[in-house]
Protein backbone atom coordinates (compact mmCIF):
# COMPACT_ATOMS: atom_id res chain seq x y z
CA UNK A 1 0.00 0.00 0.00
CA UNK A 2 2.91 2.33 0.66
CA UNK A 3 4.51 1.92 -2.84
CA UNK A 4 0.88 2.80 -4.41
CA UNK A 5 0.66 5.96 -2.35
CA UNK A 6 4.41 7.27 -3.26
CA UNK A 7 3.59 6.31 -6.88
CA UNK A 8 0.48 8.65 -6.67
CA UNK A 9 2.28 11.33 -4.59
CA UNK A 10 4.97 11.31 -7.14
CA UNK A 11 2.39 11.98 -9.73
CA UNK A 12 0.50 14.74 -8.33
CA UNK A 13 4.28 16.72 -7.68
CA UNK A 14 4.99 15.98 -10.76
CA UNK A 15 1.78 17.28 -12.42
CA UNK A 16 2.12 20.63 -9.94
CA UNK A 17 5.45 21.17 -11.60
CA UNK A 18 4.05 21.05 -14.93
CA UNK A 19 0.89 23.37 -14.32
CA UNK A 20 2.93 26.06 -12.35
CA UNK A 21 5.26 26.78 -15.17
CA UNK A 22 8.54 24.91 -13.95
CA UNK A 23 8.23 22.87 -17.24
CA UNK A 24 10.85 24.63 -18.61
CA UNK A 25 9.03 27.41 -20.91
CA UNK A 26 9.15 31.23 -20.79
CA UNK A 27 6.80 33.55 -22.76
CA UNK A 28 8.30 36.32 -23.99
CA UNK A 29 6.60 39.51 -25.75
CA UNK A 30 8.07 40.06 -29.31
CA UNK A 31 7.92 43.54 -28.89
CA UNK A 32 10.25 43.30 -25.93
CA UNK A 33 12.71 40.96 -27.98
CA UNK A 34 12.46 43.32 -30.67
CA UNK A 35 13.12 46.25 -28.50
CA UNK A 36 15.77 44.88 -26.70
CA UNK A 37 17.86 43.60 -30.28
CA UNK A 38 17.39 47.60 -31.09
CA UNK A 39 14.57 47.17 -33.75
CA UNK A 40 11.36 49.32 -33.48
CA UNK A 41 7.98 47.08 -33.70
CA UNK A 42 5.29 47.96 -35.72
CA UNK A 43 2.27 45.56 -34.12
CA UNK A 44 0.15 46.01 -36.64
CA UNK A 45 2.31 44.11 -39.49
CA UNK A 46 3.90 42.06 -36.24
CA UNK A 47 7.03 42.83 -37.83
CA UNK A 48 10.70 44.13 -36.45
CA UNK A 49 12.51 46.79 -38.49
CA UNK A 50 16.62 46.72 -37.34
CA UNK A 51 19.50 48.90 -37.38
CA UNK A 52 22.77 47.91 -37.83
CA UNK A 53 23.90 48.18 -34.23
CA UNK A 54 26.18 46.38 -31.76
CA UNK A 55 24.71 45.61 -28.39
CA UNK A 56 26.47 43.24 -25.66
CA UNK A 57 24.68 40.31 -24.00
CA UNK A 58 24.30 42.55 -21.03
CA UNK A 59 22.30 44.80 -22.54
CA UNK A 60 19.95 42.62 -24.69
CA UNK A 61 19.45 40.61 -21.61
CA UNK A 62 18.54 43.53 -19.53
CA UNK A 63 16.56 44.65 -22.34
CA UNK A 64 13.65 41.59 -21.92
CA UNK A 65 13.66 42.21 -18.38
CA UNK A 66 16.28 39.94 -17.15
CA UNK A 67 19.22 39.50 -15.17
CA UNK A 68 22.72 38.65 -16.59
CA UNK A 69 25.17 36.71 -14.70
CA UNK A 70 28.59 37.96 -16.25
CA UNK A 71 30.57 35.05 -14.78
CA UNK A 72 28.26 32.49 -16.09
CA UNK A 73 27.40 34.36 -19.50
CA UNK A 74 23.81 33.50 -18.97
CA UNK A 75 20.47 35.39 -19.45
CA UNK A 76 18.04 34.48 -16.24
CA UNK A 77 14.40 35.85 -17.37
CA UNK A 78 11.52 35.72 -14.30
CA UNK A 79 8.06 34.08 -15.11
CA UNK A 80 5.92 36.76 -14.48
């Protein structure tokens, strides 16, 4: 009986995970992503129009909200 009841507890944690986001996915606005890459956004034609123009991880991270870890070279983005 114990073994059934960890097998179900097991499921339900892992079904929590799922439904509270920690799946692994992030949604991110395209109008941010375009923003931060330095394009403008036209949402009517849901298209990005660019510049040519160098930006540095730092600031395309920071530019979609995130935070960037310099040491680990890695974008962390919040589920909001």
């Amino acid at each position: 009986m114990m073994d059934r009841r960890q097998l179900v507890v097991g499921i339900v944690l892992a079904s929590a995970l799922a439904l509270t986001g920690c799946a692994g996915k992030a949604h991110l606005s395209t109008s941010k992503m375009c923003m931060a890459h330095g394009g403008t956004y036209n949402a009517a034609a849901k298209s990005c129009t660019y510049q040519a123009k160098t930006q540095s991880a730092q600031q395309i991270c920071q530019g979609q909200g995130g935070y960037y870890d310099t040491g680990a070279d890695v974008c962390e983005v919040g589920m909001e």
